[in-house]
PDB file of N, CA and C in Angstrom:
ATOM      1  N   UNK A   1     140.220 -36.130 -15.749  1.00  0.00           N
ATOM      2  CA  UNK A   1     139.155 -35.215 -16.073  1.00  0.00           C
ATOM      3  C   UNK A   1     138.291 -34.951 -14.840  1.00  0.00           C
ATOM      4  N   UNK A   2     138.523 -35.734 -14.020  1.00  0.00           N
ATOM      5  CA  UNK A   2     137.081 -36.001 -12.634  1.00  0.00           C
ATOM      6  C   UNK A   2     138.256 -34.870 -11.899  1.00  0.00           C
ATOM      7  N   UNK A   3     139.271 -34.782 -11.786  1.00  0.00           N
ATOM      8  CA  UNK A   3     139.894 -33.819 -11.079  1.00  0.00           C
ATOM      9  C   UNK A   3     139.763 -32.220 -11.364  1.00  0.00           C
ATOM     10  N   UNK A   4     139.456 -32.496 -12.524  1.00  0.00           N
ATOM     11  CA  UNK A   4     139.645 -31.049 -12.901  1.00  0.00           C
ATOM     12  C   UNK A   4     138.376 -30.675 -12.913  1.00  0.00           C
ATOM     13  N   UNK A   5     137.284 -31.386 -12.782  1.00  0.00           N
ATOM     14  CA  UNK A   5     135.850 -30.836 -13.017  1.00  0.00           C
ATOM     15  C   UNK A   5     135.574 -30.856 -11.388  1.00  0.00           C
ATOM     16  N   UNK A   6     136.311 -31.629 -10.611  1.00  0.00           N
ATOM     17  CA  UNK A   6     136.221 -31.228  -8.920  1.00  0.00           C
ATOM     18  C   UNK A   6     136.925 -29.956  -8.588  1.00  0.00           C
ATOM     19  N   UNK A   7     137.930 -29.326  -9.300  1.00  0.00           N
ATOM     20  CA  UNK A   7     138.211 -27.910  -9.178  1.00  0.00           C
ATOM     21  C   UNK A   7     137.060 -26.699  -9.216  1.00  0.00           C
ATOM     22  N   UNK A   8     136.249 -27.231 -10.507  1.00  0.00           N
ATOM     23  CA  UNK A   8     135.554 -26.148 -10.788  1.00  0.00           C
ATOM     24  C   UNK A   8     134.064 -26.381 -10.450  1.00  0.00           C
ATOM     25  N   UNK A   9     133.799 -27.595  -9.748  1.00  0.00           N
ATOM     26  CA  UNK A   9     132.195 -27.277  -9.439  1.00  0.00           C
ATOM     27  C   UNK A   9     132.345 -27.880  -8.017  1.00  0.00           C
ATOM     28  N   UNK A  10     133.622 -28.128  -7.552  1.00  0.00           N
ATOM     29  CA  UNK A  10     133.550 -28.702  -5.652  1.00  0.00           C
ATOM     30  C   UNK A  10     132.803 -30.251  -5.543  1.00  0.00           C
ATOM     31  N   UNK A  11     132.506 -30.827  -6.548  1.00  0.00           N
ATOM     32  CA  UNK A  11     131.753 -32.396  -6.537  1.00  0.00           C
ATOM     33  C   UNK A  11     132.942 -32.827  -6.352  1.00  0.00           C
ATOM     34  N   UNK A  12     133.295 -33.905  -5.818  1.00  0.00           N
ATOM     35  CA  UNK A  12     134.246 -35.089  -4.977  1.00  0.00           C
ATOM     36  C   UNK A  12     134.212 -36.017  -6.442  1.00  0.00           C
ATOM     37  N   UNK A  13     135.355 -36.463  -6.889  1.00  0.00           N
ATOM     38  CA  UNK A  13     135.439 -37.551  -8.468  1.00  0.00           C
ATOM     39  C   UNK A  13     134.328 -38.941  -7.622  1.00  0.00           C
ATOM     40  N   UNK A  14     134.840 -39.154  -6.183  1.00  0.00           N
ATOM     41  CA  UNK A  14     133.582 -40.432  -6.380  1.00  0.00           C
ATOM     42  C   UNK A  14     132.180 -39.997  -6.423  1.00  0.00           C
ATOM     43  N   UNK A  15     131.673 -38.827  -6.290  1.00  0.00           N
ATOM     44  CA  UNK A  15     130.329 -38.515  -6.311  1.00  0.00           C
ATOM     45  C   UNK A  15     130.093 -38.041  -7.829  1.00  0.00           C
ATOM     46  N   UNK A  16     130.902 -38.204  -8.440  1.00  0.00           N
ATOM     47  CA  UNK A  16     130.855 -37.925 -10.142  1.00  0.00           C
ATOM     48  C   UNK A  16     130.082 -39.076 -11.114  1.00  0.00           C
ATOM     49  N   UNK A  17     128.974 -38.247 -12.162  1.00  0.00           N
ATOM     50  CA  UNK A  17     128.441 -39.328 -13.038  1.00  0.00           C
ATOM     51  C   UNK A  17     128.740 -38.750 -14.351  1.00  0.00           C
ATOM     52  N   UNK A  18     129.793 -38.735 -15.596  1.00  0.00           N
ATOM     53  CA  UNK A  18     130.154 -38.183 -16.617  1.00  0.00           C
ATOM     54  C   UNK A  18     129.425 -38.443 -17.692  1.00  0.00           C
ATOM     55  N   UNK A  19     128.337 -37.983 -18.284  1.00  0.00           N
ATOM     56  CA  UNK A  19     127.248 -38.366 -18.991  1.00  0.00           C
ATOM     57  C   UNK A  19     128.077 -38.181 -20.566  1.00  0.00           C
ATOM     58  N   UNK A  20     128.126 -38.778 -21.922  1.00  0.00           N
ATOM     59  CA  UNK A  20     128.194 -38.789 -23.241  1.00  0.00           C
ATOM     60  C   UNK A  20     127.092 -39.170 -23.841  1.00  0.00           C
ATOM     61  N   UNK A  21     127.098 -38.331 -25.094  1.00  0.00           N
ATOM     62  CA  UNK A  21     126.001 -39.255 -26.324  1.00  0.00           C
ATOM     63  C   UNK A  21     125.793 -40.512 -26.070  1.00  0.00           C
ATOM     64  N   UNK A  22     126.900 -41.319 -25.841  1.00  0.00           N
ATOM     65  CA  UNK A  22     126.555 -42.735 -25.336  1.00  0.00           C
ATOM     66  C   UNK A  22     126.520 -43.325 -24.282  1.00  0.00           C
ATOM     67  N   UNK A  23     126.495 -42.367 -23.556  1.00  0.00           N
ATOM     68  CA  UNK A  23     125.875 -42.850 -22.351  1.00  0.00           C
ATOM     69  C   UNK A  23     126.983 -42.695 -20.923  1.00  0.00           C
ATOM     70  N   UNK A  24     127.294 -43.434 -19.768  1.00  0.00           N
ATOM     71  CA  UNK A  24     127.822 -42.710 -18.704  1.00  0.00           C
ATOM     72  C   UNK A  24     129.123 -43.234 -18.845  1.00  0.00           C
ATOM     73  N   UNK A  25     130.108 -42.441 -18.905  1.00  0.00           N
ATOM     74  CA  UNK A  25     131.464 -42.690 -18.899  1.00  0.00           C
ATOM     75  C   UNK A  25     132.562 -43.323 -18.134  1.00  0.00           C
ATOM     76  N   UNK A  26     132.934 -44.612 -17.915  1.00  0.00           N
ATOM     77  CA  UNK A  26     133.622 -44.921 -17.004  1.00  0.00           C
ATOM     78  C   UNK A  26     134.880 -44.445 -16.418  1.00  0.00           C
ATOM     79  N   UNK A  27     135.204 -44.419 -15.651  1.00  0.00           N
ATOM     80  CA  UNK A  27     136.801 -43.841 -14.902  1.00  0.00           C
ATOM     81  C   UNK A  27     137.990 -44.395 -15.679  1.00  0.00           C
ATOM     82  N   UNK A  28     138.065 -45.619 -16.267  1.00  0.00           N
ATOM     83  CA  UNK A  28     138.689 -46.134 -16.619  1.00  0.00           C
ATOM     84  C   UNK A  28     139.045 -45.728 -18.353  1.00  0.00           C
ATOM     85  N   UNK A  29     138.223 -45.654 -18.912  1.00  0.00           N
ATOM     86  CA  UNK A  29     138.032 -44.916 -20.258  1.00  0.00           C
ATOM     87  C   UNK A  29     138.737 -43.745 -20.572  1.00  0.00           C
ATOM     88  N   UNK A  30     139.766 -44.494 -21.772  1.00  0.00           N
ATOM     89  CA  UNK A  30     140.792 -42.882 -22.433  1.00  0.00           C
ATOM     90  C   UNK A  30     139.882 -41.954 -23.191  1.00  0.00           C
ATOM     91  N   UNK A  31     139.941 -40.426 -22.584  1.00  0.00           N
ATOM     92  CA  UNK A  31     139.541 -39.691 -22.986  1.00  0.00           C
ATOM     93  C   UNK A  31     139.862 -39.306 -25.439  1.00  0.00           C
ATOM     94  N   UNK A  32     140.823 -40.354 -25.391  1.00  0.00           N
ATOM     95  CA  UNK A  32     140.967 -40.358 -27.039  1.00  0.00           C
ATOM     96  C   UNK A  32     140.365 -41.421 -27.906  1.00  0.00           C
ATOM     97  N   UNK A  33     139.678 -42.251 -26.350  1.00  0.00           N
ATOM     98  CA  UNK A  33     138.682 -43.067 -27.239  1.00  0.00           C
ATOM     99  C   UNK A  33     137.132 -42.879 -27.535  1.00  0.00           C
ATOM    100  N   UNK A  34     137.129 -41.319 -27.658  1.00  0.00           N
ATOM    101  CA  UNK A  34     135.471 -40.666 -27.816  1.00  0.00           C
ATOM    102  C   UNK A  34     135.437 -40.725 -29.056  1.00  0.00           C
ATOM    103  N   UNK A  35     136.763 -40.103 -29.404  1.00  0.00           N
ATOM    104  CA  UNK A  35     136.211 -39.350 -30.816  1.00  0.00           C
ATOM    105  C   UNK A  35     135.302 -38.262 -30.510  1.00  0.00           C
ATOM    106  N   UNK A  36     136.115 -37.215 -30.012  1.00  0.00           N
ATOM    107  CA  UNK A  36     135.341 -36.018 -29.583  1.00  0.00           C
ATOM    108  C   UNK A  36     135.651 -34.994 -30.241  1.00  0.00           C
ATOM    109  N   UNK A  37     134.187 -34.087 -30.648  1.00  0.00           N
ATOM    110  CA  UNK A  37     134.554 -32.968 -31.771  1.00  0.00           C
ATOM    111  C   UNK A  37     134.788 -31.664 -30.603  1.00  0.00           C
ATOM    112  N   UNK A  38     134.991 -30.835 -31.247  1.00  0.00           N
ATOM    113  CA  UNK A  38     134.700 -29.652 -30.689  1.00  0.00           C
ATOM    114  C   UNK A  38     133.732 -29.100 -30.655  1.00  0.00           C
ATOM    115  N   UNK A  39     133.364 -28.340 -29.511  1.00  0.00           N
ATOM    116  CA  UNK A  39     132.146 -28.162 -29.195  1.00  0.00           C
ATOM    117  C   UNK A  39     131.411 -29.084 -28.684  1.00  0.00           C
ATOM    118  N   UNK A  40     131.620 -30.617 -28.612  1.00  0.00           N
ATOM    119  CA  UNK A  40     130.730 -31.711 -28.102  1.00  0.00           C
ATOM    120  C   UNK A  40     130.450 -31.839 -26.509  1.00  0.00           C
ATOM    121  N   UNK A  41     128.952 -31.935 -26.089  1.00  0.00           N
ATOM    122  CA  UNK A  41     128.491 -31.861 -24.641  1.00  0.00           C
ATOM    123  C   UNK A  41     128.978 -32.656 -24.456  1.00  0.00           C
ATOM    124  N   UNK A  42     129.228 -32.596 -22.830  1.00  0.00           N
ATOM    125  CA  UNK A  42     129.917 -33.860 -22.119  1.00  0.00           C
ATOM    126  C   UNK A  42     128.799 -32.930 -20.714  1.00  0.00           C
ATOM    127  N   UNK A  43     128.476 -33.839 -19.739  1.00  0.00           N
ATOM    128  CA  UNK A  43     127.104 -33.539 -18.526  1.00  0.00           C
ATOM    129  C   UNK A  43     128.127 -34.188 -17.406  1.00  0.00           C
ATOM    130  N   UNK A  44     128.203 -33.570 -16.267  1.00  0.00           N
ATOM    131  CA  UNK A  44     128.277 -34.324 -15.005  1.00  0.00           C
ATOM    132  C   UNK A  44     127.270 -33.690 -14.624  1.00  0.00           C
ATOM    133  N   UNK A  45     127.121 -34.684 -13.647  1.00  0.00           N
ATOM    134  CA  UNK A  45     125.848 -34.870 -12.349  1.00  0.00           C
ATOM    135  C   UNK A  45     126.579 -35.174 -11.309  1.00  0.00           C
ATOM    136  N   UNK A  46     125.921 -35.104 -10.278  1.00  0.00           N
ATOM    137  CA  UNK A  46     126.595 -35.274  -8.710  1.00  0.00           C
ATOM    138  C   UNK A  46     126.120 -34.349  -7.599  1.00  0.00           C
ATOM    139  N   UNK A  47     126.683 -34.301  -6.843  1.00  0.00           N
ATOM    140  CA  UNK A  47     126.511 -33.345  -5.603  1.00  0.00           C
ATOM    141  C   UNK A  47     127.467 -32.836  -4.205  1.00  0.00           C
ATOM    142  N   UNK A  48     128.126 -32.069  -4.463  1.00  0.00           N
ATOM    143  CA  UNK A  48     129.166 -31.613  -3.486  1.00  0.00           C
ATOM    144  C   UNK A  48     128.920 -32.226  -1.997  1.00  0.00           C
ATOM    145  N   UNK A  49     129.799 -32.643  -1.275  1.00  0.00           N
ATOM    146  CA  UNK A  49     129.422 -33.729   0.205  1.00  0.00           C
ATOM    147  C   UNK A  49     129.684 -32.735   1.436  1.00  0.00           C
ATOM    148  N   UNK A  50     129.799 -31.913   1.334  1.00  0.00           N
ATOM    149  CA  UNK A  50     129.965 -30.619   2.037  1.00  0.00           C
ATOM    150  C   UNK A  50     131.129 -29.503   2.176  1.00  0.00           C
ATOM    151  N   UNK A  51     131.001 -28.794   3.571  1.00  0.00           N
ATOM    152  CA  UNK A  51     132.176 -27.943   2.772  1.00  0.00           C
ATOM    153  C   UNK A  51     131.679 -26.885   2.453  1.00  0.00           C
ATOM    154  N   UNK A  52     132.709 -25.947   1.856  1.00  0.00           N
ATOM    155  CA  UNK A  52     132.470 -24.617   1.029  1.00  0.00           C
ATOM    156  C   UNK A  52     131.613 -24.730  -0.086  1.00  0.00           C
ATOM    157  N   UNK A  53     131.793 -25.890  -0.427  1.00  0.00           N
ATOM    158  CA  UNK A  53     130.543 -25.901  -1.727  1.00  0.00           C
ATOM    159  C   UNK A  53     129.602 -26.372  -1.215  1.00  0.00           C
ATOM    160  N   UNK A  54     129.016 -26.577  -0.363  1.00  0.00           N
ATOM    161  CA  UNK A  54     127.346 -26.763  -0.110  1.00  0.00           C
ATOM    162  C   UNK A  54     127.052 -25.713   0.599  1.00  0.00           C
ATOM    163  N   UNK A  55     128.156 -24.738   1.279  1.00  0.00           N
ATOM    164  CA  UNK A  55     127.880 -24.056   2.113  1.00  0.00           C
ATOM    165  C   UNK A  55     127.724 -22.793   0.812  1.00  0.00           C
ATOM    166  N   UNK A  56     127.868 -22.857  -0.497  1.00  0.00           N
ATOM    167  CA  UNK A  56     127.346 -22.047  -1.223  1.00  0.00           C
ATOM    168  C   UNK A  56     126.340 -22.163  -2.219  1.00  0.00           C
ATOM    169  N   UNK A  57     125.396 -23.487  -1.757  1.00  0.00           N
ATOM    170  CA  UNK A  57     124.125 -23.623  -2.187  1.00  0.00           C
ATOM    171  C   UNK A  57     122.996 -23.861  -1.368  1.00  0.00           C
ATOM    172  N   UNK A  58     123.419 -22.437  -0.626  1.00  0.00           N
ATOM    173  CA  UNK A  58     121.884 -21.873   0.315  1.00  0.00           C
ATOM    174  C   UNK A  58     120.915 -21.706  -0.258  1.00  0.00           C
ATOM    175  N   UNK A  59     119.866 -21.669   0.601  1.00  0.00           N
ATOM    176  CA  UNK A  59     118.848 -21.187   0.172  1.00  0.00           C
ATOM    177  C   UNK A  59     118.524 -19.753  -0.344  1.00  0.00           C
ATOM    178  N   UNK A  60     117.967 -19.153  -0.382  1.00  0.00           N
ATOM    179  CA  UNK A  60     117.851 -17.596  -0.783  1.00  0.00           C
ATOM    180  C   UNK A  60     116.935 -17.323   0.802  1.00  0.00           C
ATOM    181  N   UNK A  61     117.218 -15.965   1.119  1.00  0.00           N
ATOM    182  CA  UNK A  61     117.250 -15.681   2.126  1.00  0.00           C
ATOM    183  C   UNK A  61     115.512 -15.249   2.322  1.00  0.00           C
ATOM    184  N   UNK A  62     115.317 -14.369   0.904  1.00  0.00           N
ATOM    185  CA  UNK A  62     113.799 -14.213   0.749  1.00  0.00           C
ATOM    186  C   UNK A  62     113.369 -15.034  -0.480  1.00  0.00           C
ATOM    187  N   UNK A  63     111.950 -15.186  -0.785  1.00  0.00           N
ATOM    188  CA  UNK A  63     111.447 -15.725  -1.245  1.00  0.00           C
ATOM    189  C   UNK A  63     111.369 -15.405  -2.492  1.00  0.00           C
ATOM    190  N   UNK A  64     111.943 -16.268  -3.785  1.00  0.00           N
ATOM    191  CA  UNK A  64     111.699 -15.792  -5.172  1.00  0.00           C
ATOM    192  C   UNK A  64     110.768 -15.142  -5.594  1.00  0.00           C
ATOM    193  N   UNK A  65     110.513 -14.137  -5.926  1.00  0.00           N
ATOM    194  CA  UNK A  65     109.327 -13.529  -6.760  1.00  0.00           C
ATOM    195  C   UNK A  65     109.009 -13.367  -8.584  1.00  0.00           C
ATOM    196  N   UNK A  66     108.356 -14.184  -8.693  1.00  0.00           N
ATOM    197  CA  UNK A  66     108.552 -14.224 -10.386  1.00  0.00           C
ATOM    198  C   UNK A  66     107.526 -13.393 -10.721  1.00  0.00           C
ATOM    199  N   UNK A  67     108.137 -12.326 -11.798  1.00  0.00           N
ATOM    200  CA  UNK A  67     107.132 -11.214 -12.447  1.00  0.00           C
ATOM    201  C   UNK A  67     106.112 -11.806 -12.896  1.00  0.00           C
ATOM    202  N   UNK A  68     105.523 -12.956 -13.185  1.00  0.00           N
ATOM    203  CA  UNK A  68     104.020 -13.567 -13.937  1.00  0.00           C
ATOM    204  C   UNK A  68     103.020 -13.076 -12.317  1.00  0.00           C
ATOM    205  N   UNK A  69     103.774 -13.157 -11.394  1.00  0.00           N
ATOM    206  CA  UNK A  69     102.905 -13.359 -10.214  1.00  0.00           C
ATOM    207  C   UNK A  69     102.525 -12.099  -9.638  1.00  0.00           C
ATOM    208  N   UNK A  70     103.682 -10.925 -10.162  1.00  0.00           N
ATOM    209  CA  UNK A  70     103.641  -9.772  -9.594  1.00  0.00           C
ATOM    210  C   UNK A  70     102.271  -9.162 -10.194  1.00  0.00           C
ATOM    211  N   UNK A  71     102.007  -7.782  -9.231  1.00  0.00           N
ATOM    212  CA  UNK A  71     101.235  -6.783  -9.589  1.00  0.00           C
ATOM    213  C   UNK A  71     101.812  -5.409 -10.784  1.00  0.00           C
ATOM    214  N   UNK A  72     101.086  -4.870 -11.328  1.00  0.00           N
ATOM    215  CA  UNK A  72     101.484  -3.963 -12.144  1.00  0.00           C
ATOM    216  C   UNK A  72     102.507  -2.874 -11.723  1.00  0.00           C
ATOM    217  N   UNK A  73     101.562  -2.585 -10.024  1.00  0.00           N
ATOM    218  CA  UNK A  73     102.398  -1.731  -9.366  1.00  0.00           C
ATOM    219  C   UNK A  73     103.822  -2.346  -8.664  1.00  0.00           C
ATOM    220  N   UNK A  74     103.736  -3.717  -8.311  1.00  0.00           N
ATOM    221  CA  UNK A  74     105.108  -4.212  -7.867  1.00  0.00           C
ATOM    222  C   UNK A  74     106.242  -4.334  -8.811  1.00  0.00           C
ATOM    223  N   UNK A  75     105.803  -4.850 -10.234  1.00  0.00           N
ATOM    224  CA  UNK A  75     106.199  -4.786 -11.178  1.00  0.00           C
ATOM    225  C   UNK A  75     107.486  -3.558 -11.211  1.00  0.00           C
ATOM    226  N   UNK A  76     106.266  -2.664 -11.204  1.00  0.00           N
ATOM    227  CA  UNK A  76     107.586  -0.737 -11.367  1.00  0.00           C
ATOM    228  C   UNK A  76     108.116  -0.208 -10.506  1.00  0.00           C
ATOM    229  N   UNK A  77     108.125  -0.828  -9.357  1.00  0.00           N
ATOM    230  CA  UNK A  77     108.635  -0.970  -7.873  1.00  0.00           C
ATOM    231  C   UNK A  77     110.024  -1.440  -8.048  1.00  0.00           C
ATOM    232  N   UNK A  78     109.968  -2.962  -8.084  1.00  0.00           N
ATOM    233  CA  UNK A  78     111.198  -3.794  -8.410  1.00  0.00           C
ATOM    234  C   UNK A  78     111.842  -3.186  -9.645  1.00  0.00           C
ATOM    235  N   UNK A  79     111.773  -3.275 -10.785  1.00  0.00           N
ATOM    236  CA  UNK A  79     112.229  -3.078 -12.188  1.00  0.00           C
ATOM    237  C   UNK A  79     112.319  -1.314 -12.135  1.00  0.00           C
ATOM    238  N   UNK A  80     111.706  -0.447 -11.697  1.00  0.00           N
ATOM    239  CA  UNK A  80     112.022   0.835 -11.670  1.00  0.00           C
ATOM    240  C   UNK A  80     111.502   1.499 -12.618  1.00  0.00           C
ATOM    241  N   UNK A  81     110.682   1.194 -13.498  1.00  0.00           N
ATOM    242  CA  UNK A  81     110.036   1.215 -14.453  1.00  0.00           C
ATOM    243  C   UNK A  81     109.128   2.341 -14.048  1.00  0.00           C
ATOM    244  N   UNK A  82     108.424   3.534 -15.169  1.00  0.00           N
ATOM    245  CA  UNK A  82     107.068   4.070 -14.832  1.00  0.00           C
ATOM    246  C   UNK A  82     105.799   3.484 -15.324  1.00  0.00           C
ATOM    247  N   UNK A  83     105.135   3.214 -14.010  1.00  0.00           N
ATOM    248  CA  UNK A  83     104.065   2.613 -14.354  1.00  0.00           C
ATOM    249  C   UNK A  83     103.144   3.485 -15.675  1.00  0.00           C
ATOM    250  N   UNK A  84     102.118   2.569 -16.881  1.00  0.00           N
ATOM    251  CA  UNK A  84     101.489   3.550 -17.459  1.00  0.00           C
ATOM    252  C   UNK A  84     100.768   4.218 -17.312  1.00  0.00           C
ATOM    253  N   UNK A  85     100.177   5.553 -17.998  1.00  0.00           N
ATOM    254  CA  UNK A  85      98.878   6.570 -17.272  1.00  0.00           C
ATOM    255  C   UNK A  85      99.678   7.955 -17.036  1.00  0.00           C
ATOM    256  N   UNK A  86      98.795   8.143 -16.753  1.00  0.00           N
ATOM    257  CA  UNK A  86      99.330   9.960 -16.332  1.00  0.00           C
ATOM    258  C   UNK A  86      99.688   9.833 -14.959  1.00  0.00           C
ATOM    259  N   UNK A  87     100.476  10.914 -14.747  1.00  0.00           N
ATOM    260  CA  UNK A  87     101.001  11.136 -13.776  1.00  0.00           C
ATOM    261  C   UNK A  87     100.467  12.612 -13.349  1.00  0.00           C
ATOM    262  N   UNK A  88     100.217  13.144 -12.049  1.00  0.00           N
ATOM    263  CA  UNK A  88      99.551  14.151 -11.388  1.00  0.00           C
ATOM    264  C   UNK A  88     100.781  15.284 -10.448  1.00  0.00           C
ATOM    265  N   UNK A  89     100.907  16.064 -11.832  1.00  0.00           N
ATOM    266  CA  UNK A  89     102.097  16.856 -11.324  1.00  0.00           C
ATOM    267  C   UNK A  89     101.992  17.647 -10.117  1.00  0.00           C
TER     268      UNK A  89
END
């Protein structure tokens, strides 16, 4: 399972922590001894050790802007929106 979840998120199986309802899953542990339904969460944690996958959790180049912070007028700027009020044909 640690292989196949290193396919799809680039974490290395030893940098892997496999979280269950009961708690963290050992390597050693058959996946048919959960008793797992469908649909049931299963969590890894970890962190890619470099590579293509860290090299695709840059930073953002500019600075997040969250609409609570924006102005009315930046607001209809970004979003494209018409601001409200009349407009002066």
């Amino acid at each position: 399972m640690k292989y196949q979840l290193y396919s799809l998120t680039g974490v290395e199986p030893d940098r892997q922590k496999v979280l269950v309802k009961g708690g963290q899953l050992k390597d050693d542990t058959p996946l048919s001894s959960l008793n797992a339904k469908p649909g049931q969460t299963f969590m890894m944690m970890g962190t890619p050790s470099g590579g293509q996958a860290a090299a695709d959790l840059r930073r953002p180049k500019e600075a997040v802007k969250f609409m609570e912070d924006m102005t009315d007028a930046e607001i209809a700027r970004a979003g494209g929106a018409t601001p409200a009020g009349l407009q002066n044909l």
